[in-house]
C-alpha atoms as a PDB file:
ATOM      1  CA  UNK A   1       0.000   0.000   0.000  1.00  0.00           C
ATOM      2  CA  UNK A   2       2.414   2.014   0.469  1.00  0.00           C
ATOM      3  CA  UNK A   3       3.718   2.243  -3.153  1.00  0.00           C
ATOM      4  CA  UNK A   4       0.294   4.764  -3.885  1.00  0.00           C
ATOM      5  CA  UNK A   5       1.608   7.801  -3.635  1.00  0.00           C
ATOM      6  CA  UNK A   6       5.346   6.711  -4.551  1.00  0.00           C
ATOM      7  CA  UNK A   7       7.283   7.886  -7.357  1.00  0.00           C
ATOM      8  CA  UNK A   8       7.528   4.675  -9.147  1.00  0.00           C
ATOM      9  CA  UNK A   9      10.322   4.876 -12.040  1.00  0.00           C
ATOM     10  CA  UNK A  10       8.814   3.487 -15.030  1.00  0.00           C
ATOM     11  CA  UNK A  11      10.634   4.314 -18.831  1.00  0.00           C
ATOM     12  CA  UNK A  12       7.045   5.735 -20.405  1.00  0.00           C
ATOM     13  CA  UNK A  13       6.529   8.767 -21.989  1.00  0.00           C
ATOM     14  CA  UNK A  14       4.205   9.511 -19.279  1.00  0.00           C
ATOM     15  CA  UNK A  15       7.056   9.267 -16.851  1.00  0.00           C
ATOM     16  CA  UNK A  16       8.504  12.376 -19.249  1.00  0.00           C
ATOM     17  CA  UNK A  17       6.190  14.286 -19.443  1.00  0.00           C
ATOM     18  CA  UNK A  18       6.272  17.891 -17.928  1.00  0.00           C
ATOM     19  CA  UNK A  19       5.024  17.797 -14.655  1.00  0.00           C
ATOM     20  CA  UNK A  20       2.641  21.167 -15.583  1.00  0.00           C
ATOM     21  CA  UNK A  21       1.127  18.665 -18.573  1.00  0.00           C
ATOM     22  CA  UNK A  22      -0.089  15.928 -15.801  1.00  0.00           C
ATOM     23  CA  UNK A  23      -1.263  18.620 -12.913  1.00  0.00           C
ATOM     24  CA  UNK A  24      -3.158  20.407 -15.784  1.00  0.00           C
ATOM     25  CA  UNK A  25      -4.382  16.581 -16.853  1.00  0.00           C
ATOM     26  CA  UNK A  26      -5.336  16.095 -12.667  1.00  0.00           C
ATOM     27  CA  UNK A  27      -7.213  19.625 -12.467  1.00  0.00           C
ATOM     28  CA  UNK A  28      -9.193  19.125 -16.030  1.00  0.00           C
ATOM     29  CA  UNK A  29     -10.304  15.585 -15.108  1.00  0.00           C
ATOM     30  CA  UNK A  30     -11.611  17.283 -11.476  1.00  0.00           C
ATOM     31  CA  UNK A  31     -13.516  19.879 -13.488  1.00  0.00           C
ATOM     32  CA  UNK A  32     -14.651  17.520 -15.892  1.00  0.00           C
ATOM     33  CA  UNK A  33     -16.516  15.394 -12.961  1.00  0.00           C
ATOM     34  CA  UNK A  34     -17.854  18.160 -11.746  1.00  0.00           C
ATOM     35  CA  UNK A  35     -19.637  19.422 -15.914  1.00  0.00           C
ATOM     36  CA  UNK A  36     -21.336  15.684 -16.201  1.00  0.00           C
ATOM     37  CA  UNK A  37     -23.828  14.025 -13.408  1.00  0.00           C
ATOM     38  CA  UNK A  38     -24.188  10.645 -16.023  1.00  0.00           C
ATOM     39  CA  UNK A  39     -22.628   7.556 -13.876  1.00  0.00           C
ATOM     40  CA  UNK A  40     -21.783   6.054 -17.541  1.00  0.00           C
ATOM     41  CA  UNK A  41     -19.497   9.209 -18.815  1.00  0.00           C
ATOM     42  CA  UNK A  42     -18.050   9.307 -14.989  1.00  0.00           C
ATOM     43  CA  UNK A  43     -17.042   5.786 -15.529  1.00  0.00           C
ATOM     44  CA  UNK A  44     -15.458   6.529 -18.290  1.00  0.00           C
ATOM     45  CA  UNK A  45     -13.351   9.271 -16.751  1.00  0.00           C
ATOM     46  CA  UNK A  46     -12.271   6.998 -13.948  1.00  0.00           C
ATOM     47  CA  UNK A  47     -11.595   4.840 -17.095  1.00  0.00           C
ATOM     48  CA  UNK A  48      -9.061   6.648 -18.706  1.00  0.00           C
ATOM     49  CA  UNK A  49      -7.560   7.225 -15.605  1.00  0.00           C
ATOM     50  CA  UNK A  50      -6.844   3.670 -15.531  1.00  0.00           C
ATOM     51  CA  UNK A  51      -5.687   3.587 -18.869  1.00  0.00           C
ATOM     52  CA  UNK A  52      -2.800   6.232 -17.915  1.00  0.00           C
ATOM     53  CA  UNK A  53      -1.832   4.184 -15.531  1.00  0.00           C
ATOM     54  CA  UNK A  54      -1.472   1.566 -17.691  1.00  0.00           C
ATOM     55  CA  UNK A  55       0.396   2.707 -20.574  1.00  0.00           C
ATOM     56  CA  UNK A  56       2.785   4.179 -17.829  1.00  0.00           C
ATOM     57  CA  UNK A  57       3.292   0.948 -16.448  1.00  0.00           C
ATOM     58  CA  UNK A  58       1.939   1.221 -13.029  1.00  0.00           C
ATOM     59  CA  UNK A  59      -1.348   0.418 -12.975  1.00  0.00           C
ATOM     60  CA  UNK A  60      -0.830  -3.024 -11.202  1.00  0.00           C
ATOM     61  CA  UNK A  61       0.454  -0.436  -7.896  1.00  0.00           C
ATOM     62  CA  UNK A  62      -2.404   1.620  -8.138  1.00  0.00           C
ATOM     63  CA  UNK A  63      -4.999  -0.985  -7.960  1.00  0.00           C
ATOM     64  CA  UNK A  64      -5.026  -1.506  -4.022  1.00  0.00           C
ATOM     65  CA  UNK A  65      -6.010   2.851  -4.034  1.00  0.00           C
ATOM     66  CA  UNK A  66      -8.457   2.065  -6.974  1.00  0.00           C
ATOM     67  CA  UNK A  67     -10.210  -1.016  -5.103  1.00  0.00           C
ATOM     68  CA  UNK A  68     -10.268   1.145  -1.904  1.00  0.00           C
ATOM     69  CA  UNK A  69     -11.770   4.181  -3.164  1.00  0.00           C
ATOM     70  CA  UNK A  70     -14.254   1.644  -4.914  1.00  0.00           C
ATOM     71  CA  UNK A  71     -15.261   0.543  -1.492  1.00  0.00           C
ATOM     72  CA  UNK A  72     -15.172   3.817  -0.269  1.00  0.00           C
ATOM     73  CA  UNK A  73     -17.564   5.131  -3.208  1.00  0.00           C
ATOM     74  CA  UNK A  74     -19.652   2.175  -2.441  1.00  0.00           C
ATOM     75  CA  UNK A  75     -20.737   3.076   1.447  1.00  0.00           C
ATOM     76  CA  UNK A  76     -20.819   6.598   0.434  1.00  0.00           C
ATOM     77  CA  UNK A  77     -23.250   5.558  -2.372  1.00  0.00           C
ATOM     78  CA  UNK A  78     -25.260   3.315   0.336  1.00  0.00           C
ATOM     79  CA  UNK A  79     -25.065   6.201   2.771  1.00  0.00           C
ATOM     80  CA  UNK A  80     -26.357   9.173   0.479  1.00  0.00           C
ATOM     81  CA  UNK A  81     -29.429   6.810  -1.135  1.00  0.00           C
ATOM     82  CA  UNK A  82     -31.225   7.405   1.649  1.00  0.00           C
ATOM     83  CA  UNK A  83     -30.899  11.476   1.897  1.00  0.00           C
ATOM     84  CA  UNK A  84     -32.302  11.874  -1.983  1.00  0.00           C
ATOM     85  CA  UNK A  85     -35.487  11.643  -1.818  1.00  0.00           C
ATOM     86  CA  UNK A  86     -37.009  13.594  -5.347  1.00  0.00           C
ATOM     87  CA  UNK A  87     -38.284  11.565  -8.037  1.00  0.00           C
ATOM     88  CA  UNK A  88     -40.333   8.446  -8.367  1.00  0.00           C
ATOM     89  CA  UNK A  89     -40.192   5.475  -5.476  1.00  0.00           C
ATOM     90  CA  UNK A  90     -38.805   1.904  -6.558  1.00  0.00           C
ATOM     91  CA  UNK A  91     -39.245   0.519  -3.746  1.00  0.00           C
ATOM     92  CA  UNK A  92     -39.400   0.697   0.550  1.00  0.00           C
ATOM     93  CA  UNK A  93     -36.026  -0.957   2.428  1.00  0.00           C
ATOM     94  CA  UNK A  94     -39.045  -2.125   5.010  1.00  0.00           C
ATOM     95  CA  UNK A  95     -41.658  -3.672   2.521  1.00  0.00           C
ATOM     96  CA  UNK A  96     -45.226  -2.782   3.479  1.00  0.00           C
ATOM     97  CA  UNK A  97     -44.084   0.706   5.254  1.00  0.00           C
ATOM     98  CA  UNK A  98     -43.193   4.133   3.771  1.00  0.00           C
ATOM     99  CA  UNK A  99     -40.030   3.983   5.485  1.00  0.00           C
ATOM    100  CA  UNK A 100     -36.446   4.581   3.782  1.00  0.00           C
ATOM    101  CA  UNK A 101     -37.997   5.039   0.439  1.00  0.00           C
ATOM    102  CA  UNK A 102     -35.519   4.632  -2.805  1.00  0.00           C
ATOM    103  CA  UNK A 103     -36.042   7.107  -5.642  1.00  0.00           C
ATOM    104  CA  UNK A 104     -34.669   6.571  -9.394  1.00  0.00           C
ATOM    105  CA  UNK A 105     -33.285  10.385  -8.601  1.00  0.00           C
ATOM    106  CA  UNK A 106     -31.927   8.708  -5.137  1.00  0.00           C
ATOM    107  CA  UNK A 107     -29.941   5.839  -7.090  1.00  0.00           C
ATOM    108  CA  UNK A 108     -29.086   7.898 -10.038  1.00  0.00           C
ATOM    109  CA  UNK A 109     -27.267  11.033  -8.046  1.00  0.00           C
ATOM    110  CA  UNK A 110     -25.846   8.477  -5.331  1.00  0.00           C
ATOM    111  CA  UNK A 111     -24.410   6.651  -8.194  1.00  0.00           C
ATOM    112  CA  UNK A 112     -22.814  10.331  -9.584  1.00  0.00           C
ATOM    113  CA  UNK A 113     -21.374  11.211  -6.600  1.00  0.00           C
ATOM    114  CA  UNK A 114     -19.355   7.939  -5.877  1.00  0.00           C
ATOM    115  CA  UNK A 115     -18.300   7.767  -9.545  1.00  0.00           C
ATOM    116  CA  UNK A 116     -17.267  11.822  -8.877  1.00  0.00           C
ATOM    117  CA  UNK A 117     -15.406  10.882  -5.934  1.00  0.00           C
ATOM    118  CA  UNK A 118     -13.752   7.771  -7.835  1.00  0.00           C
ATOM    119  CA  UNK A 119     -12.728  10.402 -10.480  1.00  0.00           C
ATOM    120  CA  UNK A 120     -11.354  13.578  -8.365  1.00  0.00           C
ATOM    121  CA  UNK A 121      -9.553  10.911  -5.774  1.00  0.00           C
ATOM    122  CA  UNK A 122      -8.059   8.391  -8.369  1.00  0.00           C
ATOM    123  CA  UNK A 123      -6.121  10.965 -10.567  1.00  0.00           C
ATOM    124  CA  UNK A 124      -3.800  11.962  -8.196  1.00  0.00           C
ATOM    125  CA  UNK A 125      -2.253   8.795  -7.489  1.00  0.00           C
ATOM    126  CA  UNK A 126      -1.006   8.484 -10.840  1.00  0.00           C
ATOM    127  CA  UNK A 127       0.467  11.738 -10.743  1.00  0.00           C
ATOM    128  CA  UNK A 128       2.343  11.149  -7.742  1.00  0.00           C
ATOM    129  CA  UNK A 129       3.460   7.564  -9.445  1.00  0.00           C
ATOM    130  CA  UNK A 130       4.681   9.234 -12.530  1.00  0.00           C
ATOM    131  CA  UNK A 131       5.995  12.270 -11.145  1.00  0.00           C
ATOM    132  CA  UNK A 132       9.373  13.015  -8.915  1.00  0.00           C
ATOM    133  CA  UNK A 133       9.176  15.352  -6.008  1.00  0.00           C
ATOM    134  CA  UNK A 134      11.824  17.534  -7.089  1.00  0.00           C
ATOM    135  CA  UNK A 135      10.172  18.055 -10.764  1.00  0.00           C
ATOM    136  CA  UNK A 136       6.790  19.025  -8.425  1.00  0.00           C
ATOM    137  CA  UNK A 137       8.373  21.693  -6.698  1.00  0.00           C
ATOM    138  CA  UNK A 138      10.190  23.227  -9.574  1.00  0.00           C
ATOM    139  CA  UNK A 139       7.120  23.348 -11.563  1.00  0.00           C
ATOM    140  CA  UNK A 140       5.278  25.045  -8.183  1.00  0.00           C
ATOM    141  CA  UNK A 141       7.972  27.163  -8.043  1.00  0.00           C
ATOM    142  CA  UNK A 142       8.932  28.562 -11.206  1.00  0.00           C
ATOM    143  CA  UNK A 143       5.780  28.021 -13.565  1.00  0.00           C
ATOM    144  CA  UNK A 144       3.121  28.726 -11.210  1.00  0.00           C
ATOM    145  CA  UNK A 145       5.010  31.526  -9.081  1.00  0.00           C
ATOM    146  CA  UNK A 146       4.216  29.232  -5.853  1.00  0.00           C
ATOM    147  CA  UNK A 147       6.593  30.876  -2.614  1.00  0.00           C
ATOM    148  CA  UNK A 148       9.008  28.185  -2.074  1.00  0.00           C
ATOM    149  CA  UNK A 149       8.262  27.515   1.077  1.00  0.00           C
ATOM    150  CA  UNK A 150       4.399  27.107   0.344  1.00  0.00           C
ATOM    151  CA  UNK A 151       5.169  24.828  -1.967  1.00  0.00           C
ATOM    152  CA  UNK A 152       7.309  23.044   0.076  1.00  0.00           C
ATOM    153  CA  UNK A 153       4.929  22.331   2.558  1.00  0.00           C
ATOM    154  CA  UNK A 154       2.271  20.959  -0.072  1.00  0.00           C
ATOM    155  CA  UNK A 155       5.101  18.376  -1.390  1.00  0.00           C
ATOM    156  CA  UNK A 156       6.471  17.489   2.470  1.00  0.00           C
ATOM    157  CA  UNK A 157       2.617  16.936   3.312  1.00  0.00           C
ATOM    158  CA  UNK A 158       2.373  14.433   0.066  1.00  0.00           C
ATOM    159  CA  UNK A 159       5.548  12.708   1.191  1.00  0.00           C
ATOM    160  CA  UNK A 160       4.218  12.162   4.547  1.00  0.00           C
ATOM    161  CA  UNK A 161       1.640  10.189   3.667  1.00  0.00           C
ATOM    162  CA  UNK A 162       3.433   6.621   1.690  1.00  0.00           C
ATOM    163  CA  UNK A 163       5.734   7.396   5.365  1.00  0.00           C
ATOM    164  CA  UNK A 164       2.922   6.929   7.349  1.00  0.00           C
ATOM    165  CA  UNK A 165       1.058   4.396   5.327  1.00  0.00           C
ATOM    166  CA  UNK A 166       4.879   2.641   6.030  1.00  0.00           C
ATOM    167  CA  UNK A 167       5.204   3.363   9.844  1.00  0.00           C
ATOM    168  CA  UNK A 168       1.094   1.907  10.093  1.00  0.00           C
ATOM    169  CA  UNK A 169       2.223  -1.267   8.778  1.00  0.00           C
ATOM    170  CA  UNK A 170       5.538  -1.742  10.942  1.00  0.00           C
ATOM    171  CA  UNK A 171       3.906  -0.893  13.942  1.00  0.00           C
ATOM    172  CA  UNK A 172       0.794  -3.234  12.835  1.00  0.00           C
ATOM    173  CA  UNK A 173       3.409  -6.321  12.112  1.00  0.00           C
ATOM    174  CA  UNK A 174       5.095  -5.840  15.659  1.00  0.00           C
ATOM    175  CA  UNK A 175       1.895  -5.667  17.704  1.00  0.00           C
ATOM    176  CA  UNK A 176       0.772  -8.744  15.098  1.00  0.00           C
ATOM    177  CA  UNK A 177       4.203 -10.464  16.576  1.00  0.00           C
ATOM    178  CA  UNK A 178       3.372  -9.665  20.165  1.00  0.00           C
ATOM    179  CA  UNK A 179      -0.224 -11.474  20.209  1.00  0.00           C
ATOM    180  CA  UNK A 180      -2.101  -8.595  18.984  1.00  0.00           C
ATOM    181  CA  UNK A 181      -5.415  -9.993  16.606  1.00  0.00           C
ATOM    182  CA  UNK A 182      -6.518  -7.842  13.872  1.00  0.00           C
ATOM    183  CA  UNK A 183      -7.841 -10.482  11.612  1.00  0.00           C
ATOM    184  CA  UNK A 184     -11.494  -9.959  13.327  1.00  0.00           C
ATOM    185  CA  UNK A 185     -13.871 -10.075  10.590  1.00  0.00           C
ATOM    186  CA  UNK A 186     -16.161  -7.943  12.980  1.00  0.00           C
ATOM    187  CA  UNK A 187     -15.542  -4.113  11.545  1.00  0.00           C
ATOM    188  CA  UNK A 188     -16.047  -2.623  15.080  1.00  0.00           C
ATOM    189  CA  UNK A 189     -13.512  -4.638  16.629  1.00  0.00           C
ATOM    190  CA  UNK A 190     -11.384  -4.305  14.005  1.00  0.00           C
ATOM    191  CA  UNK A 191     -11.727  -0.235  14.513  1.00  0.00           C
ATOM    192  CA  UNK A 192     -11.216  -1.077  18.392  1.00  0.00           C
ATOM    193  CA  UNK A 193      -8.318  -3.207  17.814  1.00  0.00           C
ATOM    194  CA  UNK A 194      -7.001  -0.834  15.264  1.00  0.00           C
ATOM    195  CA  UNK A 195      -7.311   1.920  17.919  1.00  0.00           C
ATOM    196  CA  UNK A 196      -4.593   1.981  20.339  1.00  0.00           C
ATOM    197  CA  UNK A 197      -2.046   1.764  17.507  1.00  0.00           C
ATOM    198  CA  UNK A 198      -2.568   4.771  16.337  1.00  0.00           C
ATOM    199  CA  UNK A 199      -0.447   6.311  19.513  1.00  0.00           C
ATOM    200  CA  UNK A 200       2.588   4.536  18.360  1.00  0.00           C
ATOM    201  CA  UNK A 201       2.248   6.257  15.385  1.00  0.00           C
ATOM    202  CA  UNK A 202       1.322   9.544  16.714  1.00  0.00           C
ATOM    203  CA  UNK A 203       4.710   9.919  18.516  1.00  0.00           C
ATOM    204  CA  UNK A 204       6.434   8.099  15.465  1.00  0.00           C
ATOM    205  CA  UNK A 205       5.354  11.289  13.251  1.00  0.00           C
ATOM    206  CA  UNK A 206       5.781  13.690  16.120  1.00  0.00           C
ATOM    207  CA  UNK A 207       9.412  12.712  15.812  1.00  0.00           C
ATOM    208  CA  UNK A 208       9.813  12.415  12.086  1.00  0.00           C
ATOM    209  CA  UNK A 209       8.464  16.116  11.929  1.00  0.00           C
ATOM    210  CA  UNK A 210      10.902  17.227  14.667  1.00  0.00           C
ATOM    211  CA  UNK A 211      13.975  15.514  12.435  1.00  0.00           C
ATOM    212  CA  UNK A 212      12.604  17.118   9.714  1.00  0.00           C
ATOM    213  CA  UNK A 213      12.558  20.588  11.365  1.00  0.00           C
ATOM    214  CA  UNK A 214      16.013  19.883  12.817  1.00  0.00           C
ATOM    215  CA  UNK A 215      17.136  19.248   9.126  1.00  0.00           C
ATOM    216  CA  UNK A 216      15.413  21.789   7.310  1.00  0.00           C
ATOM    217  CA  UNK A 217      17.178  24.707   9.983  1.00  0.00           C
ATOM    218  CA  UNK A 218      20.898  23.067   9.902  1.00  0.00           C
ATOM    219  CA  UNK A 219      20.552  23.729   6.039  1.00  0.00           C
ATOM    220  CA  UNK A 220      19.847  27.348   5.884  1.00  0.00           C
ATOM    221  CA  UNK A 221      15.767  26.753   4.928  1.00  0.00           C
ATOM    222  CA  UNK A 222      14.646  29.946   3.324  1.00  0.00           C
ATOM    223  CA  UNK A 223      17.641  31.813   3.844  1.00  0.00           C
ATOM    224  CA  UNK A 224      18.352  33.691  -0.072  1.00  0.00           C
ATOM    225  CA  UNK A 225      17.268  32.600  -3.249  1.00  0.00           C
ATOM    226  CA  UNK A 226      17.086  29.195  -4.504  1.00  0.00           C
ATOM    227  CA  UNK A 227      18.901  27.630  -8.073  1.00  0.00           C
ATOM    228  CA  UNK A 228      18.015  24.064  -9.337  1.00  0.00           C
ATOM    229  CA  UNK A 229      20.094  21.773 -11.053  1.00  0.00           C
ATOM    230  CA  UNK A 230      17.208  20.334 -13.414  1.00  0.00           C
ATOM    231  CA  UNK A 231      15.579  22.499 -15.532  1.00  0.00           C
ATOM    232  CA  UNK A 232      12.495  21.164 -17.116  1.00  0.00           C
ATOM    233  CA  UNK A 233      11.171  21.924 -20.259  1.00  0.00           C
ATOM    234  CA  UNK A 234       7.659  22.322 -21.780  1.00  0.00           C
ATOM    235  CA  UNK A 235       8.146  20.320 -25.103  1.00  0.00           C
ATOM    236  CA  UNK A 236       6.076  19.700 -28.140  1.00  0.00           C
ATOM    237  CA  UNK A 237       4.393  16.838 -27.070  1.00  0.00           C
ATOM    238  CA  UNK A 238       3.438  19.106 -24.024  1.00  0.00           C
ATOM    239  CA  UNK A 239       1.708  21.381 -25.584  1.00  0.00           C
ATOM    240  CA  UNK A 240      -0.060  19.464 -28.062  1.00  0.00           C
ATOM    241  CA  UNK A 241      -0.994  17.244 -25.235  1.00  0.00           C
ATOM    242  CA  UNK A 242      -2.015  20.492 -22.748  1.00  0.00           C
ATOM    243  CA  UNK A 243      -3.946  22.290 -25.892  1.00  0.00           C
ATOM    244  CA  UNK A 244      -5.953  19.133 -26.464  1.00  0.00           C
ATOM    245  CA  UNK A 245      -7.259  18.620 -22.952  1.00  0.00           C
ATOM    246  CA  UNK A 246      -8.331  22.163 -22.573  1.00  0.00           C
ATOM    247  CA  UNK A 247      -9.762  21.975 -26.478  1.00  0.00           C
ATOM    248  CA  UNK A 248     -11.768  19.071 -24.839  1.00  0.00           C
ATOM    249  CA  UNK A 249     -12.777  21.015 -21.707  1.00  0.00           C
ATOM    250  CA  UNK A 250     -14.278  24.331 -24.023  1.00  0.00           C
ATOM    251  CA  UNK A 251     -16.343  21.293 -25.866  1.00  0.00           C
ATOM    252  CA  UNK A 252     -17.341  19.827 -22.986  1.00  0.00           C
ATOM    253  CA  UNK A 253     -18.729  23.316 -22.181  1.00  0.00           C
ATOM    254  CA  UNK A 254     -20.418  24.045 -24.879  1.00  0.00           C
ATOM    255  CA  UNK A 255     -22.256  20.405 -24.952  1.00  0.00           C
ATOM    256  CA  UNK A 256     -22.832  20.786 -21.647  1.00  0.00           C
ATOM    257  CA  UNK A 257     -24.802  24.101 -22.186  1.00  0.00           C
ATOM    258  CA  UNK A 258     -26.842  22.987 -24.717  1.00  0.00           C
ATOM    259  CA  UNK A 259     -28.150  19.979 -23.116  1.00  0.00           C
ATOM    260  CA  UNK A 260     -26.368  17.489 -25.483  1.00  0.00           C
ATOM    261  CA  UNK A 261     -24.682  15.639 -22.518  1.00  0.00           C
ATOM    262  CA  UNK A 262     -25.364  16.066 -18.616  1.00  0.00           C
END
């Protein structure tokens, strides 16, 4: 799990790519969920997410985040039924009462909104996979006009998390080792049992942070003005790529305003 929001060094032309070309790709997709409310053409998006992770060679480590934000998209969906209650009935969950009534509007926006959340939550894996940490803050930096630091913070907080996801499942192994069960079918004893880790790792990241800190001040942080080694490039395949996606956003507009697609 913790190989989600990795760089993972694949020899695609994804990988090369400008790291401007894949945020834009991130941000469009986000907007694009948010034009459409049809489950089919939100599918589709979460799709093609899939298929960039493919033809960059990575799509076998981003499975465990798709499956889980499948699951996740699936209680939200079976939590949100319930609180749509406009258009026609199908059907009571208690037959003979008019309790927890499901509406065709009720199934159809519960089934947007999880297929929206699959789509906003699913593209950003990928661009962590296919992007290097360094190339992120050099494109905050000096294409977007980001203050360093600001920036800094943004990619530190993304690092955290594979660190975390790490630390979870060290600590989990060596409780595991020391009798601890966790393989309790039961989800609220699983939560329970899951529980009292969590202060292991709370003093785990306390101290990471502090090392951090500690590191970041021995090295002058924020002192001057900053030079990179790498310079990266916005190339032809950038732009045709970058032009395309926002050719596709204006059309997406402009069918979107006249009804065609919803």
């Amino acid at each position: 799990m913790s190989a989600v929001a990795n760089y993972l060094p694949r020899n695609t032309w994804i990988h090369r790519l400008n790291p401007l070309t894949k945020m834009l790709w991130s941000i469009i997709l986000m907007t694009l969920s948010f034009l459409y409310r049809d489950p089919i053409i939100l599918a589709v998006l979460f799709l093609s997410i899939a298929l960039v992770a493919y033809m960059a060679g990575i799509l076998k480590e981003m499975l465990p985040a798709f499956k889980g934000l499948l699951i996740f998209a699936g209680i939200f969906l079976l939590f949100q039924i319930f609180f749509i209650t406009e258009g026609k009935v199908l059907f009571y969950v208690i037959p003979g009462t008019k309790i927890l009534p499901i509406t065709d509007e009720g199934i159809f926006g519960s089934l947007a909104m999880g297929a929206r959340l699959m789509v906003i939550a699913a593209s950003f894996p990928v661009l962590l996979g296919t992007t290097q940490v360094k190339d992120l803050v050099i494109m905050l930096v000096e294409k977007i006009k980001i203050p360093y630091t600001y920036a800094f913070m943004f990619i530190t907080s993304l690092r955290f998390v594979p660190t975390f996801m790490q630390e979870m499942e060290q600590i989990v192994q060596a409780q595991c080792s020391r009798g601890h069960r966790l393989e309790n079918r039961n989800l609220i004893r699983k939560f329970f049992s899951l529980c009292p880790l969590a202060i292991p790792l709370m003093i785990t990241s306390v101290k990471k942070a502090e090392q951090l800190a500690i590191s970041m001040e021995t090295r002058g942080f924020g002192l001057g003005s900053r030079t990179y080694l790498h310079q990266i490039q916005f190339r032809a395949i950038d732009w045709g790529i970058s032009l395309g996606m926002l050719g596709m956003v204006a059309l997406s507009v402009y069918l979107n305003l006249q009804g065609i697609f919803q």
